[in-house]
C-alpha atoms as a PDB file:
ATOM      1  CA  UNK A   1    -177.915  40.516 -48.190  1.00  0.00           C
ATOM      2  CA  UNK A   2    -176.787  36.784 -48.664  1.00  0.00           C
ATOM      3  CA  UNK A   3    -173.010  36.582 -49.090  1.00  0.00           C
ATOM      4  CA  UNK A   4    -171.805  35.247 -52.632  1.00  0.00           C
ATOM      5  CA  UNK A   5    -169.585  32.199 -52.548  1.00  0.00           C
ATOM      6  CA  UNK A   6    -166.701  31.904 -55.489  1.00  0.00           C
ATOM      7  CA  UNK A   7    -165.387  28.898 -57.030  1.00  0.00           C
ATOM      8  CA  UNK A   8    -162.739  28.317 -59.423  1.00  0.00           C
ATOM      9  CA  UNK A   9    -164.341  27.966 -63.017  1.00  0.00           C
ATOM     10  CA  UNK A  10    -164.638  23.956 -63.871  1.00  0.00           C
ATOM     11  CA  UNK A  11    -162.976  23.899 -66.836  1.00  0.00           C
ATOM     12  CA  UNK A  12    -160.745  21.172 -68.755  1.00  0.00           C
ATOM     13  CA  UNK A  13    -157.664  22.831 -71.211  1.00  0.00           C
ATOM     14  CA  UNK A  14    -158.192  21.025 -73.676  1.00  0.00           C
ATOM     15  CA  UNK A  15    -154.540  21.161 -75.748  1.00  0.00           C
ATOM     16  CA  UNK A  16    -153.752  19.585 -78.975  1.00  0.00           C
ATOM     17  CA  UNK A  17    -151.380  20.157 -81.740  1.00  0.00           C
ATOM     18  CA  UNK A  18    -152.437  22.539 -84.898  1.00  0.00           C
ATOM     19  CA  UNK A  19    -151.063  21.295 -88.340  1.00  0.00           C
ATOM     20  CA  UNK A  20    -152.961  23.530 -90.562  1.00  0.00           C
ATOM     21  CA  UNK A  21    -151.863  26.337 -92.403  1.00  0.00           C
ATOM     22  CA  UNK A  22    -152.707  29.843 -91.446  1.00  0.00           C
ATOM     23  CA  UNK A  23    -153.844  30.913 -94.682  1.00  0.00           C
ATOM     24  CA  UNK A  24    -157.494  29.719 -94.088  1.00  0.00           C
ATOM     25  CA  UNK A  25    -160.005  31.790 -95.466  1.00  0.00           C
ATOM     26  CA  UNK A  26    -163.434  32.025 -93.407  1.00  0.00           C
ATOM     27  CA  UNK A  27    -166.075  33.137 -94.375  1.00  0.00           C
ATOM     28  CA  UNK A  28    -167.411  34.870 -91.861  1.00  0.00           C
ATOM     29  CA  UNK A  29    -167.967  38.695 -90.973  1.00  0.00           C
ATOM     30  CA  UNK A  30    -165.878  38.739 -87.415  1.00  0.00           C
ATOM     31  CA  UNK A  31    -167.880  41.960 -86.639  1.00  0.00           C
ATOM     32  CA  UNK A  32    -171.292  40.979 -87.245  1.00  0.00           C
ATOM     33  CA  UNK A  33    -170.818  37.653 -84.873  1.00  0.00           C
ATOM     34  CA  UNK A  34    -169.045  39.401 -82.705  1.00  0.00           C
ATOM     35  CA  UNK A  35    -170.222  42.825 -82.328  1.00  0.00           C
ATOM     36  CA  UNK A  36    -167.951  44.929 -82.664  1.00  0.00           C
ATOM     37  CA  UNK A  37    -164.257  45.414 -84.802  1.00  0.00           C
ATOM     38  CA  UNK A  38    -161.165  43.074 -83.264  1.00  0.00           C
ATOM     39  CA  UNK A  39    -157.497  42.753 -84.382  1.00  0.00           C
ATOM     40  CA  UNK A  40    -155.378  40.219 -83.696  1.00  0.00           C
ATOM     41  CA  UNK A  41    -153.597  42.403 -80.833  1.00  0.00           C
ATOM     42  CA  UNK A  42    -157.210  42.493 -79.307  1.00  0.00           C
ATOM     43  CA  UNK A  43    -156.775  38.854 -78.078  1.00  0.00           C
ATOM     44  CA  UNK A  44    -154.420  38.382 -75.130  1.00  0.00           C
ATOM     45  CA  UNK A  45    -154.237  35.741 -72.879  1.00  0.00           C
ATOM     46  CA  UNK A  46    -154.135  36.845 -68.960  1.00  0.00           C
ATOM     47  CA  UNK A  47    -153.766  35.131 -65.278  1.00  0.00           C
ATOM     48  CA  UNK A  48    -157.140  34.770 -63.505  1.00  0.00           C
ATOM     49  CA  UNK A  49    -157.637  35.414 -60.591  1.00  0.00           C
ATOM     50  CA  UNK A  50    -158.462  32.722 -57.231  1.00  0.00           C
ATOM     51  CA  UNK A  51    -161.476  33.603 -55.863  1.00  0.00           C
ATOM     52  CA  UNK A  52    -160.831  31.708 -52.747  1.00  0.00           C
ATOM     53  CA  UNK A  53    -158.321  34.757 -51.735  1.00  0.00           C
ATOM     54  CA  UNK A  54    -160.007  37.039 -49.295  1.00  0.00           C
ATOM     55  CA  UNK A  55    -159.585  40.190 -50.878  1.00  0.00           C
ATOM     56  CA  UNK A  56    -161.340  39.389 -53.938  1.00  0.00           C
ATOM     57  CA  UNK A  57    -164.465  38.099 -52.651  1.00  0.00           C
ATOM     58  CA  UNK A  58    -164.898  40.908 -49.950  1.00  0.00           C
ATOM     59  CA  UNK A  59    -164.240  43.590 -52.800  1.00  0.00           C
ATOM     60  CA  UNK A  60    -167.211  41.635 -55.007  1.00  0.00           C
ATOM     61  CA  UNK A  61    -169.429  41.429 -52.283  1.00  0.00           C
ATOM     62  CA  UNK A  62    -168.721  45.119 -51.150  1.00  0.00           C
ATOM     63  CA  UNK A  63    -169.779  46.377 -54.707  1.00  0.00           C
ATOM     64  CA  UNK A  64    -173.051  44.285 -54.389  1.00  0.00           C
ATOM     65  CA  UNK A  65    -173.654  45.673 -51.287  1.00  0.00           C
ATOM     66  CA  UNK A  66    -173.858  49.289 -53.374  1.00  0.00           C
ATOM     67  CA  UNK A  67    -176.297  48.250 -55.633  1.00  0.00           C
ATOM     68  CA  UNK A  68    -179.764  49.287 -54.946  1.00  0.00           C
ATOM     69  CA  UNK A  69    -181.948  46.628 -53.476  1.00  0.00           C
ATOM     70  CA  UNK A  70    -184.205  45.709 -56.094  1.00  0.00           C
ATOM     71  CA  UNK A  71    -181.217  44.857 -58.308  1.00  0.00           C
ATOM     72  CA  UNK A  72    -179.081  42.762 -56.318  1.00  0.00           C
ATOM     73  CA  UNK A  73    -179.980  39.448 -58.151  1.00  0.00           C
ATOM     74  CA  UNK A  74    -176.608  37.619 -58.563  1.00  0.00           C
ATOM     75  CA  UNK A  75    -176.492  33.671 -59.041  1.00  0.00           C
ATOM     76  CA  UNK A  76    -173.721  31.555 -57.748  1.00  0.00           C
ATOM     77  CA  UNK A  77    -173.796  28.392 -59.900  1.00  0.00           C
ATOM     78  CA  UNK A  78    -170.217  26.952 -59.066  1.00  0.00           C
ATOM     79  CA  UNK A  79    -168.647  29.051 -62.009  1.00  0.00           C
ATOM     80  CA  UNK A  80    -168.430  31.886 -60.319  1.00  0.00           C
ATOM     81  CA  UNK A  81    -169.935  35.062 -59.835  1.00  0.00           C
ATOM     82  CA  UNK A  82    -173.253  35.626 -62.122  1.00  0.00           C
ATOM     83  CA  UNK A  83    -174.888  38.864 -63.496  1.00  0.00           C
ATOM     84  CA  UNK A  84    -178.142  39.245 -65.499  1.00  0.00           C
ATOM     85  CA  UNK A  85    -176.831  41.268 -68.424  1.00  0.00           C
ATOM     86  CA  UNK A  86    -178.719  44.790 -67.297  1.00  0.00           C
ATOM     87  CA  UNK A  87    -177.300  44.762 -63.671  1.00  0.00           C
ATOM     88  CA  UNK A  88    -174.023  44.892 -65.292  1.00  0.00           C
ATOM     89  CA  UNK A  89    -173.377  48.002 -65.782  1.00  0.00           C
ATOM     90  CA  UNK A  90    -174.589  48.930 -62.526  1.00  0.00           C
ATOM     91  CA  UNK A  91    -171.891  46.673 -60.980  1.00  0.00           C
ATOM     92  CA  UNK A  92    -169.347  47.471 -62.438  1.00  0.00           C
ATOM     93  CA  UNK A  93    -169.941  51.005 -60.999  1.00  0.00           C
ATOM     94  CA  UNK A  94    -170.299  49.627 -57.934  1.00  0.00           C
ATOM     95  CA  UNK A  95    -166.983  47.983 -58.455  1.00  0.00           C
ATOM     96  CA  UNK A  96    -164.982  51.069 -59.143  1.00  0.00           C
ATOM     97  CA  UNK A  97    -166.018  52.657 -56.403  1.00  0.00           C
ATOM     98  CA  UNK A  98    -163.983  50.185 -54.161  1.00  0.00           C
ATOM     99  CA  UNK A  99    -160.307  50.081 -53.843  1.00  0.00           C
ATOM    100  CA  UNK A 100    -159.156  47.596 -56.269  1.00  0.00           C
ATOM    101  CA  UNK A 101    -156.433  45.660 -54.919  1.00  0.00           C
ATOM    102  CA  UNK A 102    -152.889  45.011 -56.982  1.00  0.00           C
ATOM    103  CA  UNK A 103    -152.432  41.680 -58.534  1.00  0.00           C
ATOM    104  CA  UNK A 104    -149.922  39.581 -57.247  1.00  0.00           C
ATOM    105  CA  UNK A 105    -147.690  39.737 -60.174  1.00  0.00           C
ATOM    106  CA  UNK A 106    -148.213  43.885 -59.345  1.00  0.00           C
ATOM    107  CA  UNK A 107    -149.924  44.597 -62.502  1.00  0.00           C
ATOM    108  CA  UNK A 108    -153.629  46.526 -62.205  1.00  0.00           C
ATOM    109  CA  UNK A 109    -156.622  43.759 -61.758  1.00  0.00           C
ATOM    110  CA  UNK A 110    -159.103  44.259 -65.044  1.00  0.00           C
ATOM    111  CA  UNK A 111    -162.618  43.373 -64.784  1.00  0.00           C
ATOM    112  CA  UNK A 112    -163.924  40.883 -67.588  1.00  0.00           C
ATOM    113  CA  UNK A 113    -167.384  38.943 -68.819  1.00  0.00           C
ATOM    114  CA  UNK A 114    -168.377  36.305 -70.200  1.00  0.00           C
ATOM    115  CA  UNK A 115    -171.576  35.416 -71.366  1.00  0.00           C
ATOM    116  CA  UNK A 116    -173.144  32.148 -70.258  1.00  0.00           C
ATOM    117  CA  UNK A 117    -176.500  30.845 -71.633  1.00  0.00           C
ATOM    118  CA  UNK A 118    -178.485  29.877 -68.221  1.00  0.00           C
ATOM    119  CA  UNK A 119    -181.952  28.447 -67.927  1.00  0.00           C
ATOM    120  CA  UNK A 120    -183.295  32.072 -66.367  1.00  0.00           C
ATOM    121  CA  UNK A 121    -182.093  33.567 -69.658  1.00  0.00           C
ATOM    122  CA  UNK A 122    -178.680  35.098 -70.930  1.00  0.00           C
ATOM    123  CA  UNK A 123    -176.284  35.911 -67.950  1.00  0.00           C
ATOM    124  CA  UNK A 124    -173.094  37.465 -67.648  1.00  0.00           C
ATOM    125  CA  UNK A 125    -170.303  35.461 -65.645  1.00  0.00           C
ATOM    126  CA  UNK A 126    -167.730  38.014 -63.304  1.00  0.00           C
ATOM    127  CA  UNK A 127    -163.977  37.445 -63.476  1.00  0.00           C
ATOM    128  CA  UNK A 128    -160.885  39.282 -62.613  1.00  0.00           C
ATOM    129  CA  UNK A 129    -158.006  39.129 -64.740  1.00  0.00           C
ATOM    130  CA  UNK A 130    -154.216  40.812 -65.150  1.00  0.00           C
ATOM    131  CA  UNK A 131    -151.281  40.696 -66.728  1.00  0.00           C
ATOM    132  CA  UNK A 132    -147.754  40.863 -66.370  1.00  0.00           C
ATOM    133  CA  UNK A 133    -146.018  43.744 -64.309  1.00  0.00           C
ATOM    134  CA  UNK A 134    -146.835  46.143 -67.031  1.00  0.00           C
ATOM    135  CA  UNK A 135    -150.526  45.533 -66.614  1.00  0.00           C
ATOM    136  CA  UNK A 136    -150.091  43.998 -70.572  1.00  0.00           C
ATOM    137  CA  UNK A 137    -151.342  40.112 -71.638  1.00  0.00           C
ATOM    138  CA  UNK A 138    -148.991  37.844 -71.107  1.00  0.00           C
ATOM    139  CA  UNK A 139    -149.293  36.601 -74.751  1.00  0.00           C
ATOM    140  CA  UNK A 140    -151.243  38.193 -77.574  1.00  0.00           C
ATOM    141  CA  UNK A 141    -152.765  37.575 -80.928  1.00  0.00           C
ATOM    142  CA  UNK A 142    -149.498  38.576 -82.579  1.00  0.00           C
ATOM    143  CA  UNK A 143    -147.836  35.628 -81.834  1.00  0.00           C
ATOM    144  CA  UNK A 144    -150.169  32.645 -82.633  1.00  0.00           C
ATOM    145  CA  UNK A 145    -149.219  31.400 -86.223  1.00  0.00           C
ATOM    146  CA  UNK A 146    -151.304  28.745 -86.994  1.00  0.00           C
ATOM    147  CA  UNK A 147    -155.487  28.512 -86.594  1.00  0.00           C
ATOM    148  CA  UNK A 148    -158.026  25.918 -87.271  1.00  0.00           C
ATOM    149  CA  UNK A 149    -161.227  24.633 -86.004  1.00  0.00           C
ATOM    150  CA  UNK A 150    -162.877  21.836 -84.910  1.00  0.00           C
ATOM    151  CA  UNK A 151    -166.120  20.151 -83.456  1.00  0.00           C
ATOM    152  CA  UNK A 152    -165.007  18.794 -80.093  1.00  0.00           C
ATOM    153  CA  UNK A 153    -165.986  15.749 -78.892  1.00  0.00           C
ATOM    154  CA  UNK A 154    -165.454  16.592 -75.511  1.00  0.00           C
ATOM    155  CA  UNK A 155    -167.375  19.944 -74.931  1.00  0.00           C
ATOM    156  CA  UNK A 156    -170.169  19.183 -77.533  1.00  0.00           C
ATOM    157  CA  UNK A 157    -169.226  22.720 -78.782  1.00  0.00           C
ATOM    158  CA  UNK A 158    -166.337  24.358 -81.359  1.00  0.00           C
ATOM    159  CA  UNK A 159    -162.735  24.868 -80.492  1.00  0.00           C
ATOM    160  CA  UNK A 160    -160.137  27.362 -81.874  1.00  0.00           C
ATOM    161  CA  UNK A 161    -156.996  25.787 -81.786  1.00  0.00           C
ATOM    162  CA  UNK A 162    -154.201  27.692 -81.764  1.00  0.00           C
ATOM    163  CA  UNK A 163    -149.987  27.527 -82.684  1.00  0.00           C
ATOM    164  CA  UNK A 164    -147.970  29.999 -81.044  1.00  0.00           C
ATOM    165  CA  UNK A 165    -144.226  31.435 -82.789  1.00  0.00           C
ATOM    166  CA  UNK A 166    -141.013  29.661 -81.680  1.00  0.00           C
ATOM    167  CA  UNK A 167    -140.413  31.965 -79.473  1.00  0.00           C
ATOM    168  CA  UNK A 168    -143.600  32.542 -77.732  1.00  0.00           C
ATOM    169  CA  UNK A 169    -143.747  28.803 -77.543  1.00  0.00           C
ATOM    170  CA  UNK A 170    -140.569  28.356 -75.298  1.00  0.00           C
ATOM    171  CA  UNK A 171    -142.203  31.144 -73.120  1.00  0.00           C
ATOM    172  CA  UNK A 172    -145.420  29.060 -73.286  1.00  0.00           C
ATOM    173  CA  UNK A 173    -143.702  25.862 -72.085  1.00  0.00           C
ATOM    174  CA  UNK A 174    -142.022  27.557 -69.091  1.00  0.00           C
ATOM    175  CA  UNK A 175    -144.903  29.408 -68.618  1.00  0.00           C
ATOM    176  CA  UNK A 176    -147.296  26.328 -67.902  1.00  0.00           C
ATOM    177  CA  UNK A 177    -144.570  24.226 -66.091  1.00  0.00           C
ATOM    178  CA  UNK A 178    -144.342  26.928 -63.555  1.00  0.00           C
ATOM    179  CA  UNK A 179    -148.162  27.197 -63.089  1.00  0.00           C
ATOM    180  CA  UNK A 180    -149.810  24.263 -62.959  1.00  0.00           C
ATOM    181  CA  UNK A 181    -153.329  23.756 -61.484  1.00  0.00           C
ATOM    182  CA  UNK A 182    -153.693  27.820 -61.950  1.00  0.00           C
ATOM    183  CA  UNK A 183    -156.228  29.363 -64.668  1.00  0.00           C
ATOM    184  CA  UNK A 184    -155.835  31.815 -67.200  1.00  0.00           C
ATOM    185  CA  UNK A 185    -158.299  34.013 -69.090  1.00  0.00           C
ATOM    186  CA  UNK A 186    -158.255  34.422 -73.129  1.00  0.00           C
ATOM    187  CA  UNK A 187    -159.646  37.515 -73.618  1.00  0.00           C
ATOM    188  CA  UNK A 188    -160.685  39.901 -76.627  1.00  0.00           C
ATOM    189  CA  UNK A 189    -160.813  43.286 -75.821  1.00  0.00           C
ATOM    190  CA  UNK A 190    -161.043  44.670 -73.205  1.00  0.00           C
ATOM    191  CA  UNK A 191    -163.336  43.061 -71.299  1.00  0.00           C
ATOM    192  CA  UNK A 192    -164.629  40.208 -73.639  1.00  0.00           C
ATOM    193  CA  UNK A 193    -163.718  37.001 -71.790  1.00  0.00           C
ATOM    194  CA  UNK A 194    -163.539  33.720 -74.388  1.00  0.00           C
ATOM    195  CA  UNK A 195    -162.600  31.272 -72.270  1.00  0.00           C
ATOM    196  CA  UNK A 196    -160.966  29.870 -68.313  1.00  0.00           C
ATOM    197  CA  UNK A 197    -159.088  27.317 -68.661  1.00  0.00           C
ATOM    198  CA  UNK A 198    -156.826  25.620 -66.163  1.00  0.00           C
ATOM    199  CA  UNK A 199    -153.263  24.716 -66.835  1.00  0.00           C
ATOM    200  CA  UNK A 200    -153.095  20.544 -66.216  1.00  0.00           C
ATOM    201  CA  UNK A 201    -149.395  20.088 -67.358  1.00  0.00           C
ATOM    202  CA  UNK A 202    -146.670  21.911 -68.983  1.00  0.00           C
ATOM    203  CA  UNK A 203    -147.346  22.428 -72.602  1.00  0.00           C
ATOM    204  CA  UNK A 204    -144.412  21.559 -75.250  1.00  0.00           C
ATOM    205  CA  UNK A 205    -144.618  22.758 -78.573  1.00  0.00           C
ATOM    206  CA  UNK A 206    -146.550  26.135 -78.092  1.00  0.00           C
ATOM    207  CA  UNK A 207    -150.441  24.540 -78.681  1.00  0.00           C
ATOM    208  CA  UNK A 208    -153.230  25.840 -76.849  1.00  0.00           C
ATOM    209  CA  UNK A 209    -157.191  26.073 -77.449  1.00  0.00           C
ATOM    210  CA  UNK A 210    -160.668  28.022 -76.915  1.00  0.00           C
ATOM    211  CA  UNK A 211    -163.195  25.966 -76.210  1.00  0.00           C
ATOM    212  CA  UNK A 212    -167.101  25.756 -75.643  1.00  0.00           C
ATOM    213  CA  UNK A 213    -167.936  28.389 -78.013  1.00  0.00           C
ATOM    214  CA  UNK A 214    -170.393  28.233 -81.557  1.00  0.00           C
ATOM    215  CA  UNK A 215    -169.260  27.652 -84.656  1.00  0.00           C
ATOM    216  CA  UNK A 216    -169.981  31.237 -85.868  1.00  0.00           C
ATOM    217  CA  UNK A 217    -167.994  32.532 -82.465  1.00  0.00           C
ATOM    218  CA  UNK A 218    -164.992  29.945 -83.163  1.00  0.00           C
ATOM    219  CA  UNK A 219    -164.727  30.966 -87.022  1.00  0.00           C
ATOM    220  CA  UNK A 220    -165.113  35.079 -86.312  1.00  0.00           C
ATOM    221  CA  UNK A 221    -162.118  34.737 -83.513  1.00  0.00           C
ATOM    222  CA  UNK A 222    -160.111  32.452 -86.454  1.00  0.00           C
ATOM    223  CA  UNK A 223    -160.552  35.309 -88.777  1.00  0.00           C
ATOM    224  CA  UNK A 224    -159.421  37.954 -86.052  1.00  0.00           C
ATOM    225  CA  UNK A 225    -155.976  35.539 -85.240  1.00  0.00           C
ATOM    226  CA  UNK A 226    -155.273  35.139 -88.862  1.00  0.00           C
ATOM    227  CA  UNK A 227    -155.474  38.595 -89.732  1.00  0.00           C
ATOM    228  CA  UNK A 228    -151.793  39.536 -90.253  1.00  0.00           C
END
């Protein structure tokens, strides 16, 4: 079969400060929009993987290879690799049937989706994510303080933006000084993947956003962060 090419997911951070209290009320049923029941620890935020690295793209392609011929139907649209939502479950199958690699920071590699509206219909998009060398998020739910959202003017879309603690916001600084140019995943779950973002400059202050999702999706993941 044709050989999949991977690209890093075009994405902008987007990154501005949140000055509004957490005690927001939404009214919005987080489990009904989302489909199924979140807490705040649910959300983590995670490194993402470079699909320009050898081993990743020969492990993908390997666990297309498995799938039977009549459902190998993947789309590479520059934003990675991308799934109708029934061959899914097939590949991840597939997937685990392979050796999967370590992460560089040694923590185990964890499979994640995201779903991406595409003119042949709803499609899943492939990443691999981890987390620190205890295989955990590098920063969870429990440590953003502050949520609001907003229509953005850049995406066309809703963003969730997001205060982390003191604390977690000294991490967060050091944290994005160090890397970058990389990407990281926010996640819920695990396997729901929210958003890719790439790191453009180091982040003061502990601020950070979701972006390019519906109102309904940006008010149900508010109601999850501000759960306390």
């Amino acid at each position: 079969m044709k050989r999949i090419s991977f690209y890093i997911v075009a994405a902008v951070m987007l990154l501005s400060g949140c000055n509004q209290s957490k005690n927001v009320h939404y009214n919005v049923d987080s489990d009904q929009i989302l489909g199924q029941h979140y807490t705040a620890k649910d959300f983590g935020i995670w490194y993402l993987t470079d699909y320009s690295d050898a081993q990743y793209s020969s492990l993908v392609n390997e666990a297309l290879d498995r799938l039977p011929k009549e459902r190998r139907k993947a789309w590479d649209n520059q934003n990675g690799l991308l799934l109708a939502v029934s061959d899914t479950a097939d590949f991840m199958y597939a997937l685990k049937e392979g050796e999967m690699p370590r992460s560089p920071k040694g923590s185990k590699l964890i499979p994640c989706w995201s779903p991406v509206p595409d003119s042949i219909g709803t499609v899943y998009q492939f990443n691999l994510c981890y987390g620190d060398a205890s295989g955990n998020p590098i920063i969870d739910g429990t440590h953003v303080k502050k949520v609001s959202v907003e229509k953005s003017d850049y995406t066309g879309g809703y963003e969730v933006l997001m205060q982390f603690d003191m604390r977690t916001a000294d991490f967060w600084q050091k944290f994005t000084a160090e890397n970058v140019g990389s990407r990281i995943g926010m996640m819920l779950g695990s396997d729901r993947l929210l958003s890719t973002p790439q790191i453009m400059c180091e982040i003061a202050g502990g601020a950070c956003s979701i972006f390019g999702i519906s109102e309904e999706e940006g008010y149900a993941i508010a109601n999850i962060l501000n759960e306390e």
